[in-house]
Structure formats: structure tokens, C-alpha cells
C-alpha atoms as a PDB file:
ATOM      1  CA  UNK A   1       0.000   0.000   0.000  1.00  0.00           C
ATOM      2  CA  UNK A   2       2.877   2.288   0.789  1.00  0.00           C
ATOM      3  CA  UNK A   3       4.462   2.120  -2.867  1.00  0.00           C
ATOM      4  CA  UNK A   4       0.567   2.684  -4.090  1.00  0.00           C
ATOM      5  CA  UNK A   5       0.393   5.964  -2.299  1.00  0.00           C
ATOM      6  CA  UNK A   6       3.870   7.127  -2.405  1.00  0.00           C
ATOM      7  CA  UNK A   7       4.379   6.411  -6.882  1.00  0.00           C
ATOM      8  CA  UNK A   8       1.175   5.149  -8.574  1.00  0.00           C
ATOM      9  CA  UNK A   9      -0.353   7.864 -10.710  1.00  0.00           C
ATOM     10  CA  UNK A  10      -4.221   8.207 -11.726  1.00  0.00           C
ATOM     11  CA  UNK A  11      -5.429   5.427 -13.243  1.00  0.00           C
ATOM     12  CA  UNK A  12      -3.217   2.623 -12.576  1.00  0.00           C
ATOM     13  CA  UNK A  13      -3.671  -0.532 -11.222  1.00  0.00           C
ATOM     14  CA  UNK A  14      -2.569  -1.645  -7.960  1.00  0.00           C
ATOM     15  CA  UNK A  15      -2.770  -5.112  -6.887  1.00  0.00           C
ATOM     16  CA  UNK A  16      -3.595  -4.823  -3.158  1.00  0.00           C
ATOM     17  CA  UNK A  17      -5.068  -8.371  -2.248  1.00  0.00           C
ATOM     18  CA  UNK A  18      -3.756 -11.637  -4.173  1.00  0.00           C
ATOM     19  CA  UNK A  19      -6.004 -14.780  -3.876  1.00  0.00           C
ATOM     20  CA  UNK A  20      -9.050 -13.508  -2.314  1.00  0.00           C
ATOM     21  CA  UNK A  21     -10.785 -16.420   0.196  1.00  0.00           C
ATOM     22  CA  UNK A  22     -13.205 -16.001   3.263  1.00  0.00           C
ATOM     23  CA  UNK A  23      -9.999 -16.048   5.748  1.00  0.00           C
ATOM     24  CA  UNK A  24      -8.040 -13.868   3.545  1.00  0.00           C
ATOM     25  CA  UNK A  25     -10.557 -10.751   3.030  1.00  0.00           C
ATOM     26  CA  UNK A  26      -8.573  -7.421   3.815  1.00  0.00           C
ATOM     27  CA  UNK A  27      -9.829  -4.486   2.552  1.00  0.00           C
ATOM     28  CA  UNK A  28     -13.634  -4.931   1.640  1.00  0.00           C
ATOM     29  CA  UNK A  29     -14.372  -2.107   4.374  1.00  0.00           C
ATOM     30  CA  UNK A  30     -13.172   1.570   4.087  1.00  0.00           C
ATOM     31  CA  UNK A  31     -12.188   1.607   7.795  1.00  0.00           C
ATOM     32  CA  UNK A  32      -8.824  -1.090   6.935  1.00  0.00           C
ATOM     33  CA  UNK A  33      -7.249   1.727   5.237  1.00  0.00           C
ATOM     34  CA  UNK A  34      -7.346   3.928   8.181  1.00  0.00           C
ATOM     35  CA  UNK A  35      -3.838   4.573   9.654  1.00  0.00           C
ATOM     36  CA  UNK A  36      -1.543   3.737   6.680  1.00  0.00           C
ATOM     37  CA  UNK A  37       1.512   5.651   6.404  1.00  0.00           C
ATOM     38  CA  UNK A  38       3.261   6.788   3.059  1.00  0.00           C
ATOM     39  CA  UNK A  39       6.295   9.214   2.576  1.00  0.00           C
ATOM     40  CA  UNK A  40       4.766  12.460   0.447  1.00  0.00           C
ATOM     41  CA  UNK A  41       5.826  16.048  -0.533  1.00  0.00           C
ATOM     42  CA  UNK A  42       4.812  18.250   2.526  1.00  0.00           C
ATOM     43  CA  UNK A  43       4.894  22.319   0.814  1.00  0.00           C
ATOM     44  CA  UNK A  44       4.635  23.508   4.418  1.00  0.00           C
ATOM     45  CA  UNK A  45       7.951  21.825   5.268  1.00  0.00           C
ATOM     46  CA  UNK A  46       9.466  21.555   1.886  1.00  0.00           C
ATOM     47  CA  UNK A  47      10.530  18.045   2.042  1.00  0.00           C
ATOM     48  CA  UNK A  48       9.159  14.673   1.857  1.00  0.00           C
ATOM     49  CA  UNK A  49       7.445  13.852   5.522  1.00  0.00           C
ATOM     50  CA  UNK A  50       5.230  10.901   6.777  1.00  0.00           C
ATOM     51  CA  UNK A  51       2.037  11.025   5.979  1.00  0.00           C
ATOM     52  CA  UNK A  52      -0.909   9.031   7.529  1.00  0.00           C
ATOM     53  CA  UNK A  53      -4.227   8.232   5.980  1.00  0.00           C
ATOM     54  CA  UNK A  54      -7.401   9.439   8.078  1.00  0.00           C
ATOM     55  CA  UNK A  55     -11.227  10.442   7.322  1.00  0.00           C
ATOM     56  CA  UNK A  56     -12.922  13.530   8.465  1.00  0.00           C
ATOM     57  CA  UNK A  57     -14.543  13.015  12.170  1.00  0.00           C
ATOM     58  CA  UNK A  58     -18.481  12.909  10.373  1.00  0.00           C
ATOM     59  CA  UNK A  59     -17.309   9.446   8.271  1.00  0.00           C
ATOM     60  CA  UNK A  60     -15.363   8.157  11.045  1.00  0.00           C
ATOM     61  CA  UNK A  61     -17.973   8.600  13.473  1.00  0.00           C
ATOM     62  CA  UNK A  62     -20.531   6.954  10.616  1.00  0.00           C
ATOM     63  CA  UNK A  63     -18.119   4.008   9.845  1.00  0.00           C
ATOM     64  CA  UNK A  64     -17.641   3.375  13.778  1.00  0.00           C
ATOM     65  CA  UNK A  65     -21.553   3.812  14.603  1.00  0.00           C
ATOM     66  CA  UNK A  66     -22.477   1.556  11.706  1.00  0.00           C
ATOM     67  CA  UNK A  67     -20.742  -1.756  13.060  1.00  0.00           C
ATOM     68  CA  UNK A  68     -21.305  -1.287  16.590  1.00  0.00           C
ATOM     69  CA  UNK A  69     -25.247  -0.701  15.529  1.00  0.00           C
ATOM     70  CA  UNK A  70     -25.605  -3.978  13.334  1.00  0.00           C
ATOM     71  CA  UNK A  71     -25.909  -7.742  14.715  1.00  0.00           C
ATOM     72  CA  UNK A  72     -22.863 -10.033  14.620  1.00  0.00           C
ATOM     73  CA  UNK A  73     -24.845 -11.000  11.711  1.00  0.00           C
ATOM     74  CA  UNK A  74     -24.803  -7.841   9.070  1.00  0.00           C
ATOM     75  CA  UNK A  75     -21.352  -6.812  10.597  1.00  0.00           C
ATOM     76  CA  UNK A  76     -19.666  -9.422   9.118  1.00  0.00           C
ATOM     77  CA  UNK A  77     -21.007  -8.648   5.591  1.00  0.00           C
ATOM     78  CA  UNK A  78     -19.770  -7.064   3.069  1.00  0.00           C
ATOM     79  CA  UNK A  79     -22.743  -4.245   2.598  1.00  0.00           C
ATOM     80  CA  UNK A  80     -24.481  -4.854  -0.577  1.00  0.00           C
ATOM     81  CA  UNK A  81     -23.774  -1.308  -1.982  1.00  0.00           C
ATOM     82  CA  UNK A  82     -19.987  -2.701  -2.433  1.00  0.00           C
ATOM     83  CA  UNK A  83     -20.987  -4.722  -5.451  1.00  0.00           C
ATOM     84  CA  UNK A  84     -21.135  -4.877  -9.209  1.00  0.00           C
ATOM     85  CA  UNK A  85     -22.590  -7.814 -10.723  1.00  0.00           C
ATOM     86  CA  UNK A  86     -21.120 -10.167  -6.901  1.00  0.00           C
ATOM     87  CA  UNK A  87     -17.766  -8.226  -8.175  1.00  0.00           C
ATOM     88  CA  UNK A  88     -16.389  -5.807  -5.495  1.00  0.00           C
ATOM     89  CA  UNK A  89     -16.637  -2.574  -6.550  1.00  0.00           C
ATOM     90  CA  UNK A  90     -16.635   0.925  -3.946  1.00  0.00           C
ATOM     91  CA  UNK A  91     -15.290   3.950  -4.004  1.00  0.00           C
ATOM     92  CA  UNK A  92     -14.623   6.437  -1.212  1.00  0.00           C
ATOM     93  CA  UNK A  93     -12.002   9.477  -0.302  1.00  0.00           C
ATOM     94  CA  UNK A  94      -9.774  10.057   2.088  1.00  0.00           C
ATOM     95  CA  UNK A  95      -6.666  12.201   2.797  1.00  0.00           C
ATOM     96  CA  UNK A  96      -3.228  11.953   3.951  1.00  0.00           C
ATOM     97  CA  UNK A  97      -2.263  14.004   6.329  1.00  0.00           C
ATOM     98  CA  UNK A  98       1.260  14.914   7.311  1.00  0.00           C
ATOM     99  CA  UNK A  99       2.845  13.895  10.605  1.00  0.00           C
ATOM    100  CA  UNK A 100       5.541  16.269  10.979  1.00  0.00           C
ATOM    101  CA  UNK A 101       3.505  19.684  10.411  1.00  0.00           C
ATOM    102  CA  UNK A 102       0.278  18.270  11.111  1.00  0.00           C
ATOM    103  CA  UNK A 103      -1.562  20.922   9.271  1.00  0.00           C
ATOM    104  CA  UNK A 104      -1.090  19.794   5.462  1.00  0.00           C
ATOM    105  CA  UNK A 105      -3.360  17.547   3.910  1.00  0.00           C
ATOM    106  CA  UNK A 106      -3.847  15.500   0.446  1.00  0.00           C
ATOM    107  CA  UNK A 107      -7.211  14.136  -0.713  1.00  0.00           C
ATOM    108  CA  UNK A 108      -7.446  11.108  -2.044  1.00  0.00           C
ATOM    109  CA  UNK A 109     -10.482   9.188  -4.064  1.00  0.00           C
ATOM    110  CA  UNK A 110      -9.875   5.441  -4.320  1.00  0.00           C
ATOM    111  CA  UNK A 111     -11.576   3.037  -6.411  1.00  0.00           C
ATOM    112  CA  UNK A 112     -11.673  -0.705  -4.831  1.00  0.00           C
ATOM    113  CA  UNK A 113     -12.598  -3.719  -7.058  1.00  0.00           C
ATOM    114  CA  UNK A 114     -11.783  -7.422  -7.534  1.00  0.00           C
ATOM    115  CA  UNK A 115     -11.354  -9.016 -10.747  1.00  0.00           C
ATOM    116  CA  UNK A 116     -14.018 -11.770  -9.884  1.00  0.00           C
ATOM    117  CA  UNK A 117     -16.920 -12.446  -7.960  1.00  0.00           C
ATOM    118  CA  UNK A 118     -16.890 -12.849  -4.118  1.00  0.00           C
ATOM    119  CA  UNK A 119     -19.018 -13.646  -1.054  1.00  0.00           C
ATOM    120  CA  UNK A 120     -20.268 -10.958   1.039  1.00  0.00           C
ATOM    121  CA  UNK A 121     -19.384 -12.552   3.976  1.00  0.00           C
ATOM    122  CA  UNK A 122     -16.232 -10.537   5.524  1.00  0.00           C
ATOM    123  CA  UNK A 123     -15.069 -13.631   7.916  1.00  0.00           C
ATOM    124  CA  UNK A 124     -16.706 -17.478   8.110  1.00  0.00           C
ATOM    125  CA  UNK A 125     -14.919 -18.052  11.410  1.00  0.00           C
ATOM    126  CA  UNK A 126     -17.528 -20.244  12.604  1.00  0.00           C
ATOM    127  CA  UNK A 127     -17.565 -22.135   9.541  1.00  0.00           C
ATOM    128  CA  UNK A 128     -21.406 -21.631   8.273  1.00  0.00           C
ATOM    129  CA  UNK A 129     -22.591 -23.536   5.443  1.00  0.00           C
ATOM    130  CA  UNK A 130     -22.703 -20.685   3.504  1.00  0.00           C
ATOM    131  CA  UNK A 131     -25.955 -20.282   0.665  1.00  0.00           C
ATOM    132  CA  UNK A 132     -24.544 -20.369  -2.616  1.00  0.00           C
ATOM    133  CA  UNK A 133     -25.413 -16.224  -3.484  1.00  0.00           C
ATOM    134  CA  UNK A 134     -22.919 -15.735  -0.534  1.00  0.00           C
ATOM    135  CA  UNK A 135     -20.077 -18.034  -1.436  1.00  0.00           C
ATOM    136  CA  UNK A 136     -17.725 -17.759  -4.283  1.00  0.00           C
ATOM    137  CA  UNK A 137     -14.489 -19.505  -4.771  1.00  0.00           C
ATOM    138  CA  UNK A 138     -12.657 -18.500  -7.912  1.00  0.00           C
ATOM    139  CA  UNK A 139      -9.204 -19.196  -7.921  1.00  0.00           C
ATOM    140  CA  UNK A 140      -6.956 -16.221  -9.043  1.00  0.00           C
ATOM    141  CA  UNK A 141      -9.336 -13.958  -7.421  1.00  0.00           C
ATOM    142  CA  UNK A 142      -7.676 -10.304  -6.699  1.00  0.00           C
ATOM    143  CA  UNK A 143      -8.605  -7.066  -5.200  1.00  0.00           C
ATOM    144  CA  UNK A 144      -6.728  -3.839  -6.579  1.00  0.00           C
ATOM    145  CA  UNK A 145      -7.711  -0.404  -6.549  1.00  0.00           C
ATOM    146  CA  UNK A 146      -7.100   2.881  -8.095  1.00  0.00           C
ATOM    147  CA  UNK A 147      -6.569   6.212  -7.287  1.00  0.00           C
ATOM    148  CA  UNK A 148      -9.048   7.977  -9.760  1.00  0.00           C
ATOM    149  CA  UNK A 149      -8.613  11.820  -7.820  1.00  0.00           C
ATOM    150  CA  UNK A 150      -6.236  13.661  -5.902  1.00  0.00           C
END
């Protein structure tokens, strides 16, 4: 994720996730790219500083009141909205802001897909039988995403 945020430009393709499964599901929720840190141009210093991605305080507080509202149940789905044709498919903003001044700040707006279908099931740690619109296991299944504004 670093080298995504610190060199891809618009546009290009970043493999984030290889082989997809129900234990290996990172990043089908906006909150799992909270907290990553990239190196970026800082104008206020004038030199490459650490940057860290955030959200604004209304979407954090809607992302964090949204899974401690749901059951067990709908938390550990991926919500519907996050799908093309069972394909992964969101897309959301965020910025980076810088560490060392604490003041500068670069928006991003990511685009989050997978190259196949998957289940909407985040986690199957209790090992449900799982109804066939919620399971999909196609090998070679990836997640990338995009950076399609800054």
C-alpha cells in the first residue's frame, strides 16, 4: 500500500489483495485503510514527511456507529452497496495528512474492485454452510484499486 500511495499515478492498477478467500478478506471495508503511512511532498515543510491516511470526524464517526449498531450478523457482511454484478466494486475518499507539520493535507479518491466475484461474507470463522449467493471460490481472485482523484 505504501508504494501505491507514495508512486502510482491516476489510473493505474494496484494489486492490493492476491487470492481472495473467506480467511483472507482485507480491505472490503473503508475503515482497513485507516492509519496507513506513506512518505509524500509536505509544501509547508518543503521536504518529503510521513504522511498518515485518516477520514474527516463525520465518516469516522458513521463508519464506527455503523458496526457497533448492526448484529454479529450484518457486521460481518460485506454491505451490498460494495458490489457490481457479486464483483467488489466501492469507491470512497480520504486524505493523507502529514505527521511532521500536522496541518497539510492531500485528498485522495480510491476506487476498490476485484477481478471476480466474491461472497459478502467478511469472515466465516464459525464455519457456516454458507448459501450459494454468498459463497464464491474462484481461484486467481484479486482485489486492486485505483486512485481515480487527488
Amino acid at each position: 500500500m505504501k508504494e501505491f500511495l507514495e508512486t502510482y499515478e491516476l489510473y493505474k492498477e494496484f494489486l492490493l489483495l492476491e487470492n481472495y478467500t473467506l480467511n483472507n478478506e482485507e480491505y472490503t471495508y473503508i475503515s482497513e485503510f485507516m492509519g496507513e503511512n506513506f512518505d509524500y511532498f509536505c509544501p509547508i515543510e518543503n521536504s518529503i514527511r510521513p504522511f498518515e491516511l485518516d477520514f474527516s470526524d463525520r465518516i469516522k464517526k458513521t463508519i464506527t456507529s455503523i458496526e457497533f449498531g448492526l448484529s454479529e450478523y450484518e457486521s460481518n457482511r460485506i454491505p451490498d452497496e460494495q458490489f457490481i454484478d457479486e464483483k467488489l466494486n466501492y469507491t470512497f475518499s480520504m486524505f493523507g495528512r502529514c505527521k511532521s507539520c500536522n496541518e497539510y493535507k492531500i485528498h485522495f479518491m480510491f476506487n476498490v474492485y476485484s477481478n471476480n466475484p466474491i461472497s459478502n461474507f467478511r469472515d466465516n470463522y464459525r464455519n457456516v454452510r454458507l448459501d450459494e449467493r454468498h459463497y464464491h471460490d474462484l481461484p486467481n481472485t484479486n482485489i486492486y484499486i485505483k486512485k481515480i482523484g487527488c
